[in-house]
Protein backbone atom coordinates (compact mmCIF):
# COMPACT_ATOMS: atom_id res chain seq x y z
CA UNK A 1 -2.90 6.11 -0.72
CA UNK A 2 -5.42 7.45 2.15
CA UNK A 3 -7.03 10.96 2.28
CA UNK A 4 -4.58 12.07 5.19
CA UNK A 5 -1.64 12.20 2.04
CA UNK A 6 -4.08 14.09 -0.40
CA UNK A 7 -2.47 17.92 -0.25
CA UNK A 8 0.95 16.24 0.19
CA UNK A 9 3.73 16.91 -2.26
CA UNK A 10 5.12 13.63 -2.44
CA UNK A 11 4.47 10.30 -0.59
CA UNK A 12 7.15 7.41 -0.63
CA UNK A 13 7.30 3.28 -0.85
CA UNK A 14 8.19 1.98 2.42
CA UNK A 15 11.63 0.38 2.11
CA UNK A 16 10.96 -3.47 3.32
CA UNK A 17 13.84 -2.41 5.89
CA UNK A 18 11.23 0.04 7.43
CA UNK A 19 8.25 -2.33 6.49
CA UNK A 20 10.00 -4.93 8.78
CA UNK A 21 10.57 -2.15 11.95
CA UNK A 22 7.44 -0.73 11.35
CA UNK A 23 5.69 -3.78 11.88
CA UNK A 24 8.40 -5.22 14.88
CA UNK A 25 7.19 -1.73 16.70
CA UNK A 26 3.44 -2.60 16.38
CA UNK A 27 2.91 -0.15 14.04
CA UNK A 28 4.32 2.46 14.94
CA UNK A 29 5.40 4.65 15.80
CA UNK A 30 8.86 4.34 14.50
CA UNK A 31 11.45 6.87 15.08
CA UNK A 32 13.76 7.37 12.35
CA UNK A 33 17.62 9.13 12.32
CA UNK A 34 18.59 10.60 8.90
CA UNK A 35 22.06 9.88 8.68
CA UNK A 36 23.64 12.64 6.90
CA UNK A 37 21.99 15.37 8.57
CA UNK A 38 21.08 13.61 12.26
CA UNK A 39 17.16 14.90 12.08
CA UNK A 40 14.95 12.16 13.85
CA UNK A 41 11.88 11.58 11.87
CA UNK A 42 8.48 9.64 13.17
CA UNK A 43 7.00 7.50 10.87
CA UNK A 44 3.53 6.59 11.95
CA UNK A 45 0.66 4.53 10.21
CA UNK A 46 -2.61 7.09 8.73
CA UNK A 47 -4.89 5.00 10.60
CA UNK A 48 -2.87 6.15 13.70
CA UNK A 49 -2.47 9.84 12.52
CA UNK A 50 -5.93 10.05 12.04
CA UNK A 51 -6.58 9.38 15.56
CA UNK A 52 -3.76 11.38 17.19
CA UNK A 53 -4.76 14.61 14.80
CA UNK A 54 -8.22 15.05 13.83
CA UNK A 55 -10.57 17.67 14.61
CA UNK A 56 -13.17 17.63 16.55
CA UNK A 57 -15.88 19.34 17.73
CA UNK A 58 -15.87 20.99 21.69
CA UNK A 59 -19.00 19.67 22.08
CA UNK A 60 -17.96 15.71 22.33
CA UNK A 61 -16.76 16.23 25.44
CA UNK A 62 -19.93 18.36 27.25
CA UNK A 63 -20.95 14.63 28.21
CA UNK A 64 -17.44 14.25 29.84
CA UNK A 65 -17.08 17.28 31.76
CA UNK A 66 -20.80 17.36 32.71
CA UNK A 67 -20.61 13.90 34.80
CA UNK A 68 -16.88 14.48 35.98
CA UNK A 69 -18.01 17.88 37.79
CA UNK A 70 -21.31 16.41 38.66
CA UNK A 71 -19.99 15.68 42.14
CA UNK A 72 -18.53 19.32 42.65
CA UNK A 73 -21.68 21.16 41.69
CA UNK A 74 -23.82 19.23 43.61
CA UNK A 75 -21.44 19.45 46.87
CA UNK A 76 -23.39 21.26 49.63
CA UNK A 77 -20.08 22.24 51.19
CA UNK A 78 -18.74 24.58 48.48
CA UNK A 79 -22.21 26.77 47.98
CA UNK A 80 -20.31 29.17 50.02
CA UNK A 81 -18.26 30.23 46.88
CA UNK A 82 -21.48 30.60 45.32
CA UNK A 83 -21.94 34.02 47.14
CA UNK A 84 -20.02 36.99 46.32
CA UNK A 85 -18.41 38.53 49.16
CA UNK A 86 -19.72 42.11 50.54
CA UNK A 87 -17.83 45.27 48.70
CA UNK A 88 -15.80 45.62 52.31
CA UNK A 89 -14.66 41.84 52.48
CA UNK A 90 -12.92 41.62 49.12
């Protein structure tokens, strides 16, 4: 069992039927039908989960936006927008 399970109610043994199509897919993820009611269900390793649904903090990506709007800020050509226009402009 992994953490990402711990305030589930129940966690299940992977049928080797699954086992086998989980691993054919790569991992995952592997879409499921339930055949007496038709819901699809996504079965997808915690390792995976982990990645597609933790938390993080804002501030990770400061770095990112910084140098992808590093070229926008610096541009001479939009300063214009810099100024507000006069009361009788607007």
């Amino acid at each position: 069992m992994c953490a990402y399970n711990a305030g589930m109610p129940q966690s299940i043994t992977l049928t080797p039927e699954i086992r086998e199509a989980l691993q054919q897919a790569g991992g995952g993820p592997l879409f499921l039908v339930d055949a007496a009611s038709g819901e699809q269900v996504v079965v997808l390793r915690a390792d995976a989960y982990a990645v597609q649904f933790r938390q993080f903090d804002i501030s990770e990506t400061y770095g990112a936006q910084n140098a992808a709007l590093a070229g926008i800020w610096s541009d001479p050509a939009l300063d214009e927008y810099n100024d507000e226009l006069p009361v009788n402009q607007q």
